[in-house]
N, C-alpha and C. Protein backbone atom coordinates (compact mmCIF):
# COMPACT_ATOMS: atom_id res chain seq x y z
N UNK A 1 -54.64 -203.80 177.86
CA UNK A 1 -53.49 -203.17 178.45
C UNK A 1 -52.39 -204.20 178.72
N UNK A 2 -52.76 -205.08 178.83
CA UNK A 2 -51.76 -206.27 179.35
C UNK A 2 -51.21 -206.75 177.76
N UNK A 3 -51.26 -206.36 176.88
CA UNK A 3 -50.54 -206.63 175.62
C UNK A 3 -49.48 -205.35 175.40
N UNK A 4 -49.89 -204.50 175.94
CA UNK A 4 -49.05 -203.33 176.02
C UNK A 4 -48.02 -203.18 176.90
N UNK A 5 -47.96 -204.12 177.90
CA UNK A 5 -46.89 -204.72 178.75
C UNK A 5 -46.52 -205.81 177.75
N UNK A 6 -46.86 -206.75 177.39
CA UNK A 6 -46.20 -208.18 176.62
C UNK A 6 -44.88 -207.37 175.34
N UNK A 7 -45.54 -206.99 174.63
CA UNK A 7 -45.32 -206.61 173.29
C UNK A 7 -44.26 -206.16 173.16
N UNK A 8 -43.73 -205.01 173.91
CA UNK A 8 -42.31 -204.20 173.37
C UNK A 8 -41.46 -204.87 174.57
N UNK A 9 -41.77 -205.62 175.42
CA UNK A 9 -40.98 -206.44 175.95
C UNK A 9 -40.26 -207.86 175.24
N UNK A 10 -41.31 -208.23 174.37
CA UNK A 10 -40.97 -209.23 173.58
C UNK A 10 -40.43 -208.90 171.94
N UNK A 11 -40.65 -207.75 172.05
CA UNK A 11 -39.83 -207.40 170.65
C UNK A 11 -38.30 -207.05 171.05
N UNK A 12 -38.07 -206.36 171.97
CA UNK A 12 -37.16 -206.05 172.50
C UNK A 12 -36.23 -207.64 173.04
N UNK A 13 -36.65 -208.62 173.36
CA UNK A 13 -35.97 -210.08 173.50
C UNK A 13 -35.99 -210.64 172.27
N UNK A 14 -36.48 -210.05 171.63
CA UNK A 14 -36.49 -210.78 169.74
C UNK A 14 -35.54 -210.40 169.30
N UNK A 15 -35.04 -208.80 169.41
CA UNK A 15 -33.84 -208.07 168.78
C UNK A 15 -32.49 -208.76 169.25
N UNK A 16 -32.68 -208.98 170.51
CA UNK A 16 -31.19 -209.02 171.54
C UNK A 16 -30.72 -209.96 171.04
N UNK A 17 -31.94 -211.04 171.10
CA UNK A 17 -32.10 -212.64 170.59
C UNK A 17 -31.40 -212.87 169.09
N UNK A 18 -32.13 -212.11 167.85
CA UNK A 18 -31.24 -212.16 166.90
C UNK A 18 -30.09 -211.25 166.72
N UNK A 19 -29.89 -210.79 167.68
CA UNK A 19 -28.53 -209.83 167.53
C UNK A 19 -27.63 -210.71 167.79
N UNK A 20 -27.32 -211.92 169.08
CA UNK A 20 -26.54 -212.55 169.50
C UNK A 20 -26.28 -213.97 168.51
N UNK A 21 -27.29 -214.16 167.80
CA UNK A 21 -28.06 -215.65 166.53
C UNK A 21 -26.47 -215.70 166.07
N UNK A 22 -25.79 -214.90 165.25
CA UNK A 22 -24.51 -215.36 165.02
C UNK A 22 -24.11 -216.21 165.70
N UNK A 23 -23.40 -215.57 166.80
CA UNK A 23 -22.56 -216.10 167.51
C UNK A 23 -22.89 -217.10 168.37
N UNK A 24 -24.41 -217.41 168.49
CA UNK A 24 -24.53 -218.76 169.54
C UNK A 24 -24.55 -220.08 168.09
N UNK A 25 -24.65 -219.44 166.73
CA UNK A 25 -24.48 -220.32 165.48
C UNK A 25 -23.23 -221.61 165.72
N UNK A 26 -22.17 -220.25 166.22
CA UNK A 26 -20.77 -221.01 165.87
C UNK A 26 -20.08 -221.61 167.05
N UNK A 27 -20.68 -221.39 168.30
CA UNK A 27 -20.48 -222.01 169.09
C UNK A 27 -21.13 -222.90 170.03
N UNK A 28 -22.73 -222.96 169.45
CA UNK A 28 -23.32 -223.77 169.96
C UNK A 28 -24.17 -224.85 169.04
N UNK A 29 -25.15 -226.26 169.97
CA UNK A 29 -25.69 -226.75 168.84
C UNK A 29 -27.28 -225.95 168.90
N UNK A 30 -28.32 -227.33 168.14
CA UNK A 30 -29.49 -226.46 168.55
C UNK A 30 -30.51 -226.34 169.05
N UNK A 31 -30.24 -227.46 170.11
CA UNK A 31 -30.65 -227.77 171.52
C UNK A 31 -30.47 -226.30 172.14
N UNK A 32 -29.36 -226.49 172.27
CA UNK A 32 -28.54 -225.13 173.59
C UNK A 32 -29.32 -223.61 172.59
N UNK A 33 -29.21 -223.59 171.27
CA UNK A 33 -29.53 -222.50 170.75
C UNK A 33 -31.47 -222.18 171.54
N UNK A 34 -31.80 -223.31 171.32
CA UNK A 34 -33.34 -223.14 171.63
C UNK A 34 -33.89 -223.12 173.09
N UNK A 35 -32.42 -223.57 173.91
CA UNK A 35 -32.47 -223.18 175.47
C UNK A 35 -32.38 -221.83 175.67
N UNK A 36 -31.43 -221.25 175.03
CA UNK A 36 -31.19 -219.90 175.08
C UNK A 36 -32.55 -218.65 174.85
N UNK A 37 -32.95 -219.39 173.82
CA UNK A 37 -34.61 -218.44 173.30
C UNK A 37 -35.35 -219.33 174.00
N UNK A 38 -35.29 -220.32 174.54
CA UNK A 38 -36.72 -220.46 175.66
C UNK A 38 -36.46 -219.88 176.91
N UNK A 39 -35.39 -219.50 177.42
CA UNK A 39 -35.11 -219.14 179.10
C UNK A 39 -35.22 -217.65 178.51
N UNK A 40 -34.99 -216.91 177.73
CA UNK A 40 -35.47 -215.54 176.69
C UNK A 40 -36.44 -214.99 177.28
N UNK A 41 -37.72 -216.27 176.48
CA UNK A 41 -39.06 -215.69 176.24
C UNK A 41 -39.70 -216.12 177.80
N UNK A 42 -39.26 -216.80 178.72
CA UNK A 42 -39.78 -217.05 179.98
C UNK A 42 -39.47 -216.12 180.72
N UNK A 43 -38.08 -215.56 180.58
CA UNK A 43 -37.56 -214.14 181.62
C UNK A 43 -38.49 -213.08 180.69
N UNK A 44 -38.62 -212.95 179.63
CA UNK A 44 -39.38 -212.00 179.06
C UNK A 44 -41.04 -212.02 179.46
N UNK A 45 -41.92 -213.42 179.86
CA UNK A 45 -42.93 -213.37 180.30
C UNK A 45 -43.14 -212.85 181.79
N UNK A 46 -42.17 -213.02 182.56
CA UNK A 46 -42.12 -212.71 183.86
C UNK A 46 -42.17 -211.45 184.03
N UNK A 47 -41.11 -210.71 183.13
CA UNK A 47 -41.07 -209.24 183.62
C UNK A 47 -42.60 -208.94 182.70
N UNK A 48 -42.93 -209.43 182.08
CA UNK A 48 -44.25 -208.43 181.29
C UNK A 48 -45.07 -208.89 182.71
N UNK A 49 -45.37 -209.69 183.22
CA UNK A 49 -46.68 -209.94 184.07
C UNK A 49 -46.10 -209.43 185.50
N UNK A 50 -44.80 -209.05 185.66
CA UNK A 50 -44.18 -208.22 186.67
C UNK A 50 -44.78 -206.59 186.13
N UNK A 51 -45.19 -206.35 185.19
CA UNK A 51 -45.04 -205.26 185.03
C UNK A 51 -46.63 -204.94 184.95
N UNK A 52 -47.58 -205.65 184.26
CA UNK A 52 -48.63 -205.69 184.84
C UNK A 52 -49.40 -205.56 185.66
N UNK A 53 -48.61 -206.93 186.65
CA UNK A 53 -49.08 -206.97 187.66
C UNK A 53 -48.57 -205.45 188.86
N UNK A 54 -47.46 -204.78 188.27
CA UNK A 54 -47.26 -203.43 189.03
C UNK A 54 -48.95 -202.42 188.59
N UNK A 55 -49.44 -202.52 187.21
CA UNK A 55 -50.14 -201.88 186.52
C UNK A 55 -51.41 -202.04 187.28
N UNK A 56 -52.12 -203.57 187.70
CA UNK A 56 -53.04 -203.82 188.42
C UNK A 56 -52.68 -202.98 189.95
N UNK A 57 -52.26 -203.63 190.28
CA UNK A 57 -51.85 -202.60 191.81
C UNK A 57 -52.08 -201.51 191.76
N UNK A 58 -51.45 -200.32 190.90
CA UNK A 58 -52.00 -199.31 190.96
C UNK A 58 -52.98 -198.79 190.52
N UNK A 59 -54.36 -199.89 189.58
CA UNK A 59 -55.76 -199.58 188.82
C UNK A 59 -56.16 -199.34 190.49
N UNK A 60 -55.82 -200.99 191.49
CA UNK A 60 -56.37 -200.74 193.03
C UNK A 60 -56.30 -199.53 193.71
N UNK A 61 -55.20 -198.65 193.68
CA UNK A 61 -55.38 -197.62 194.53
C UNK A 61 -55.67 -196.88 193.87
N UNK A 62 -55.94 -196.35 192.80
CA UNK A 62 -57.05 -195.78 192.20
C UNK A 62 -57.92 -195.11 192.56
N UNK A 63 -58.55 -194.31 192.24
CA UNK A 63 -60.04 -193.77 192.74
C UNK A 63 -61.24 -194.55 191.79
N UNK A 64 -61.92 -195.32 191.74
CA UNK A 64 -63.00 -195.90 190.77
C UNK A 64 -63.12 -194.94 189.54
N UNK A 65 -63.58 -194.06 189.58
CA UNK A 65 -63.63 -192.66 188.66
C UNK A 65 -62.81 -192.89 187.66
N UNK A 66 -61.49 -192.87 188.27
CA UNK A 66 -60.25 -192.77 187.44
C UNK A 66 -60.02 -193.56 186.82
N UNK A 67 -60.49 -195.63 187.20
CA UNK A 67 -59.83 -196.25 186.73
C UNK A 67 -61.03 -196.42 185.30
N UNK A 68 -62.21 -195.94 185.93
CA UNK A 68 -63.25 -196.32 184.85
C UNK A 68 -63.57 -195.94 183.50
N UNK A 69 -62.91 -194.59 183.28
CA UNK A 69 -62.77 -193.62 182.46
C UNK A 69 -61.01 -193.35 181.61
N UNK A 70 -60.53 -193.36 182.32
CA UNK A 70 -59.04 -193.33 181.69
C UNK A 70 -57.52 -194.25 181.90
N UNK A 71 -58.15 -195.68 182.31
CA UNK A 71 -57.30 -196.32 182.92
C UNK A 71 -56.62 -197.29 181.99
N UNK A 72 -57.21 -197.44 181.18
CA UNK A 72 -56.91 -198.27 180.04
C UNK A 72 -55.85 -197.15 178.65
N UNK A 73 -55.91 -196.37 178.77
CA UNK A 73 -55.09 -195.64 177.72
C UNK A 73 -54.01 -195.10 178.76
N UNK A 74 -54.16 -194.43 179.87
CA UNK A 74 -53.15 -194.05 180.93
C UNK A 74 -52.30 -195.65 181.24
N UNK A 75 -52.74 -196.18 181.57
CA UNK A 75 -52.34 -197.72 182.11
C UNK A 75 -51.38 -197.98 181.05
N UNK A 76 -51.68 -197.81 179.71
CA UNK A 76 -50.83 -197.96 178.65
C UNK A 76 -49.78 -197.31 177.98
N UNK A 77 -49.76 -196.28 178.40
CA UNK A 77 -49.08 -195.07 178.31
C UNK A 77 -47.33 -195.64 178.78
N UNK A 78 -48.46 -195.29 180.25
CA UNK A 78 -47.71 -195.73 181.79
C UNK A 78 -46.11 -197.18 181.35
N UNK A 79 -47.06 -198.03 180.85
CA UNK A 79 -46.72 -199.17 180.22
C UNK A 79 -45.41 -199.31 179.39
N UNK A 80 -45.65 -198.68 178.21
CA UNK A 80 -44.78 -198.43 176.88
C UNK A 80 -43.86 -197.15 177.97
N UNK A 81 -43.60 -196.30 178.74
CA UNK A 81 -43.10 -195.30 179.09
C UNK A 81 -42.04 -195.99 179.97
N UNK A 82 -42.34 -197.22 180.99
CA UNK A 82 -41.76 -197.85 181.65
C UNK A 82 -40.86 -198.75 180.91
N UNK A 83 -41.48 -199.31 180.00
CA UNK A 83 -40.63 -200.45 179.11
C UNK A 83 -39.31 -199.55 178.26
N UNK A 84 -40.03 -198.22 177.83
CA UNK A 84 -38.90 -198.09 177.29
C UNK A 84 -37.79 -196.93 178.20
N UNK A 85 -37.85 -196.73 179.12
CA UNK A 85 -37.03 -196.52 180.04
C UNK A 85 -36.58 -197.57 180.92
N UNK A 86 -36.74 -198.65 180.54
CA UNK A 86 -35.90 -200.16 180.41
C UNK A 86 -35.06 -200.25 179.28
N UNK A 87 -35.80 -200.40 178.17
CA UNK A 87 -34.62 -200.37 177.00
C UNK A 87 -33.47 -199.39 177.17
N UNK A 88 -33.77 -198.47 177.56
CA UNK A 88 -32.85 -197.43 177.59
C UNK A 88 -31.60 -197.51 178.74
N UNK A 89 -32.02 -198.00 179.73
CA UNK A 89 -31.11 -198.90 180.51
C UNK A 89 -30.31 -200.22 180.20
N UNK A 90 -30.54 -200.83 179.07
CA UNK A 90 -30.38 -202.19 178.78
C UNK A 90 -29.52 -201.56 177.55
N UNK A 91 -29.53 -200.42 177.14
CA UNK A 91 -29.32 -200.24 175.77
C UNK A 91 -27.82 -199.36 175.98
N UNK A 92 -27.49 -199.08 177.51
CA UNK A 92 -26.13 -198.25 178.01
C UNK A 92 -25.34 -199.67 178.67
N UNK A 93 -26.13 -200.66 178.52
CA UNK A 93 -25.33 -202.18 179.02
C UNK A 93 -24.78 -202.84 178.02
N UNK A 94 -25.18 -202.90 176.46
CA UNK A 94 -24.36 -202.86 175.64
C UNK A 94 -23.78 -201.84 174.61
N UNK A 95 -22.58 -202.39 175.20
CA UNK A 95 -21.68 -201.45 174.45
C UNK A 95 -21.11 -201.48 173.28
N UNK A 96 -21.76 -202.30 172.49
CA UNK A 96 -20.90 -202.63 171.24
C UNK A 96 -21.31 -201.30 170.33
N UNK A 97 -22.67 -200.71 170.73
CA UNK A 97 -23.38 -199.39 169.86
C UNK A 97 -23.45 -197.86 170.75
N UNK A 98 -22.29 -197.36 171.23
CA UNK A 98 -22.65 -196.30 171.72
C UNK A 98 -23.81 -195.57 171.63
N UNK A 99 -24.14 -195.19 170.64
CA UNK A 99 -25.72 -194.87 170.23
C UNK A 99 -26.41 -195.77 169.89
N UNK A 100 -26.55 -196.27 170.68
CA UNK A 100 -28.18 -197.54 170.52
C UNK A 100 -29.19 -197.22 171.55
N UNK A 101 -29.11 -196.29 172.33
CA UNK A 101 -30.27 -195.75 172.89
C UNK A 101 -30.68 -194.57 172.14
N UNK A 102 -29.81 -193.81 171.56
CA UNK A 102 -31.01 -192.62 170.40
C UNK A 102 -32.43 -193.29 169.70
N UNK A 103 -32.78 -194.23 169.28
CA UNK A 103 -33.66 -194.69 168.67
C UNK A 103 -34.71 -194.94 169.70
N UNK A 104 -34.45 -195.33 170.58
CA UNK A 104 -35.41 -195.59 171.97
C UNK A 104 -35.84 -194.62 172.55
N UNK A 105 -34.52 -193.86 172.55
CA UNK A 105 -35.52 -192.25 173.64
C UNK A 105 -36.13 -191.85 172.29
N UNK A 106 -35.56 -191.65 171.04
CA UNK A 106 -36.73 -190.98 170.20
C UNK A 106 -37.79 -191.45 170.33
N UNK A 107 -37.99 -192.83 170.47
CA UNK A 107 -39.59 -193.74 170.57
C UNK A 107 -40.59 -192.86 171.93
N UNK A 108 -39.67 -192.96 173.01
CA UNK A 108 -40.24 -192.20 174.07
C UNK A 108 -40.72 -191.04 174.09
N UNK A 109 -39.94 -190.31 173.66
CA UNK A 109 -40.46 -188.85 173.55
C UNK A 109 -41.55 -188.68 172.29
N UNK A 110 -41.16 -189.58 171.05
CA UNK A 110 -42.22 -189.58 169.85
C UNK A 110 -43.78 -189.78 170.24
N UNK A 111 -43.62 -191.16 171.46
CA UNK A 111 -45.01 -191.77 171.86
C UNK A 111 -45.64 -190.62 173.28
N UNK A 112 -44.66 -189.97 173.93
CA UNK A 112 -45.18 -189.06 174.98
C UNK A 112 -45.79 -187.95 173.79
N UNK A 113 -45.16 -187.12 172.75
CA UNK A 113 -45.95 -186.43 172.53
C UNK A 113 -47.01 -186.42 171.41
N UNK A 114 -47.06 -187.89 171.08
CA UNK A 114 -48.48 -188.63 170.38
C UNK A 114 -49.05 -188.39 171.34
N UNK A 115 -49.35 -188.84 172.74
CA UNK A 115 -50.39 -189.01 173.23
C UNK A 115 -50.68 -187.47 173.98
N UNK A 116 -49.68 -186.64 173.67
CA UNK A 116 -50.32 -185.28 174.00
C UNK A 116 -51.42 -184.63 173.13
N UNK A 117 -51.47 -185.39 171.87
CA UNK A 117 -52.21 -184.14 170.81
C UNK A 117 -53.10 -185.75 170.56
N UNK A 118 -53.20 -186.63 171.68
CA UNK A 118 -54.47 -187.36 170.69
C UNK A 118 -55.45 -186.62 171.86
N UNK A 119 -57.27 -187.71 171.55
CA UNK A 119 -58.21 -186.65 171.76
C UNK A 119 -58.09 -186.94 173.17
N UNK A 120 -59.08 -186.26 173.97
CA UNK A 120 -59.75 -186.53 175.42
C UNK A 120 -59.92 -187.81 175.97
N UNK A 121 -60.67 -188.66 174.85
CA UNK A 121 -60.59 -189.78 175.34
C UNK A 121 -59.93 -190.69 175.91
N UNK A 122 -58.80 -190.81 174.63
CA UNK A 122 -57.69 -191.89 174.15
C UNK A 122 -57.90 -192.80 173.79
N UNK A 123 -58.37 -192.46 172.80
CA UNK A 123 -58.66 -193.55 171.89
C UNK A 123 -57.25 -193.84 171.16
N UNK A 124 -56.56 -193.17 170.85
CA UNK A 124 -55.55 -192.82 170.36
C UNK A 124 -54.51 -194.28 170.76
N UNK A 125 -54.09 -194.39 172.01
CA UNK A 125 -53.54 -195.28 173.15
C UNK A 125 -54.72 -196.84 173.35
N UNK A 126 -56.06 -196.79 173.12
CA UNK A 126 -56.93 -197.86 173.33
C UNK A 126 -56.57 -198.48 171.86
N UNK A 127 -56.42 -197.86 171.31
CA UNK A 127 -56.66 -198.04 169.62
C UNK A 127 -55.17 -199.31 169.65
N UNK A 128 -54.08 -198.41 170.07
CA UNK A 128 -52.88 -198.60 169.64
C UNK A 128 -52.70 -200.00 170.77
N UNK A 129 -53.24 -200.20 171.37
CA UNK A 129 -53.14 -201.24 172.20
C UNK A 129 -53.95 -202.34 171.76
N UNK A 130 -55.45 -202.11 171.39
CA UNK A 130 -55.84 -203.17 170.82
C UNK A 130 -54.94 -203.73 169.53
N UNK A 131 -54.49 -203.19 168.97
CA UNK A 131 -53.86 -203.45 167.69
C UNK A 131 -51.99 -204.60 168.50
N UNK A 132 -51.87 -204.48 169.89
CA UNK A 132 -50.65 -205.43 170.01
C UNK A 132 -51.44 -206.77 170.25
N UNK A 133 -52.74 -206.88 170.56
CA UNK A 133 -53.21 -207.85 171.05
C UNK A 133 -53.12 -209.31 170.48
N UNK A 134 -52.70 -209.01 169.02
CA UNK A 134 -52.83 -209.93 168.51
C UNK A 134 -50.88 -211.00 168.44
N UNK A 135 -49.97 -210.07 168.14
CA UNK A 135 -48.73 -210.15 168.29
C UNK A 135 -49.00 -210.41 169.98
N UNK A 136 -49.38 -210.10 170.61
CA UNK A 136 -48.87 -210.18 171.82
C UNK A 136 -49.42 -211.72 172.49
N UNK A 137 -50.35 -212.33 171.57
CA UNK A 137 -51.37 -213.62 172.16
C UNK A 137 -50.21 -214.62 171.11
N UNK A 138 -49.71 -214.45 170.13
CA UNK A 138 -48.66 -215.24 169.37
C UNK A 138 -47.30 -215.06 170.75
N UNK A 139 -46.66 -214.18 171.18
CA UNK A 139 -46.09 -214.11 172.05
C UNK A 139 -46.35 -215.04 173.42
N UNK A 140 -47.49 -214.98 173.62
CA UNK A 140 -47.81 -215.73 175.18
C UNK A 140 -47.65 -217.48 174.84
N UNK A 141 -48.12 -217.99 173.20
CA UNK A 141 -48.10 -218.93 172.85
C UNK A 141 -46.46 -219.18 172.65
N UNK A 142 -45.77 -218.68 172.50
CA UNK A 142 -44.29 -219.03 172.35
C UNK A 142 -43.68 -219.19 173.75
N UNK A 143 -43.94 -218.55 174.40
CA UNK A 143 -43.66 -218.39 175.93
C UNK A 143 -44.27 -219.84 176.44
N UNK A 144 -45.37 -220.26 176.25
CA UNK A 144 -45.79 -221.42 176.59
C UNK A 144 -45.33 -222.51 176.51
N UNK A 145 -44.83 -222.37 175.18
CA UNK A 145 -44.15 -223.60 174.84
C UNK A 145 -42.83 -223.78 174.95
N UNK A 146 -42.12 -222.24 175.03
CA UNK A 146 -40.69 -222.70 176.25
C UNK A 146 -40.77 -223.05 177.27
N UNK A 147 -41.80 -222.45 177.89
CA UNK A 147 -41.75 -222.96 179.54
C UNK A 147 -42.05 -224.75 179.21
N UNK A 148 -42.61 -224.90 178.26
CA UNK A 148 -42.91 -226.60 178.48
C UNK A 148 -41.70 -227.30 178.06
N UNK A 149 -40.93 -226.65 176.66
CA UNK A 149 -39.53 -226.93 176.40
C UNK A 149 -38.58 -227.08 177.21
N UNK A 150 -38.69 -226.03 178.18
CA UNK A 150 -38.04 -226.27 179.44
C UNK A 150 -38.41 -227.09 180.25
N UNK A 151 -39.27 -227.29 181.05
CA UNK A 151 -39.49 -228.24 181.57
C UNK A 151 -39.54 -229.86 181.05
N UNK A 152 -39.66 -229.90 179.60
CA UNK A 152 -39.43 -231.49 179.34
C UNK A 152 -37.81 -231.52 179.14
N UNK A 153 -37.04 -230.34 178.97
CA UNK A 153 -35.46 -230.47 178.58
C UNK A 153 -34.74 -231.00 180.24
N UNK A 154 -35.43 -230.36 181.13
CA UNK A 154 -35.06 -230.41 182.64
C UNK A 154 -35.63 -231.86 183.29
N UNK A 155 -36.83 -232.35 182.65
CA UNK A 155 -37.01 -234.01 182.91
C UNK A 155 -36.09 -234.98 182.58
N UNK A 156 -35.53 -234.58 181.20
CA UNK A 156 -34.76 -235.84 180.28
C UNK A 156 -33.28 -235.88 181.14
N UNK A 157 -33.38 -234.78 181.36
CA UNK A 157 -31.25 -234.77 182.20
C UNK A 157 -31.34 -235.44 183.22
């Protein structure tokens, strides 16, 4: 579940990231370019383990029952539903695409009513989550190594 927080948070700082790549081209070098995508992927690790860590909190108040049986596909749901009612906020902050949130709420509403017609279980949502795990552990490794980028860029000054 915690890749299901990482993942569309970090794809979503990948897009913004090469959306802006022009323009930090021509006015910056590529030091500053790689400050820019390391302070990125560090604000991008924070809010995923902010968002998580909201996700743990509420496995706690929980009823045991609940969390033991459907907490991992709900939890994920929960997850991708939150993130992208973030994008969708982030996506009325730029304005260069009036419609650049149609593609996002379609995602939302596409993935709410996937997970209406998958089975009882949810496997459907376990499935689809194991499958970020792997993008999402390449993610934590990039994040790592900004935060260290950063911190050796913040020693040398």
């Amino acid at each position: 579940m915690c890749s299901a927080c990482i993942f569309p948070i970090h794809i979503w700082t990948t897009i913004v990231f090469l959306y802006n790549f022009p323009s930090l081209i021509l006015k910056a070098n590529l030091w500053q370019i790689l400050g820019v995508l390391a302070y990125a992927l560090v604000f991008a690790l924070f809010e995923s383990l902010l968002l998580f860590g909201f996700l743990v909190l509420l496995a706690a108040m929980l009823p045991r029952k609940a969390f033991l049986q459907r907490f991992v596909p709900m939890g994920t749901l929960l997850a991708l539903v939150i993130t992208g009612l973030a994008l969708l906020v982030n996506t009325q902050f730029m304005r260069e695409n009036p419609w650049g949130w149609l593609p996002v709420l379609a995602g939302i509403v596409f993935g709410l009513l996937a997970s209406l017609h998958q089975p009882a279980d949810g496997s459907f949502l376990s499935r689809l989550a194991e499958r970020f795990t792997l993008i999402a552990s390449l993610y934590i490794l990039l994040d790592l190594s900004a935060l260290l980028f950063l911190a050796a860029s913040s020693l040398l000054l």
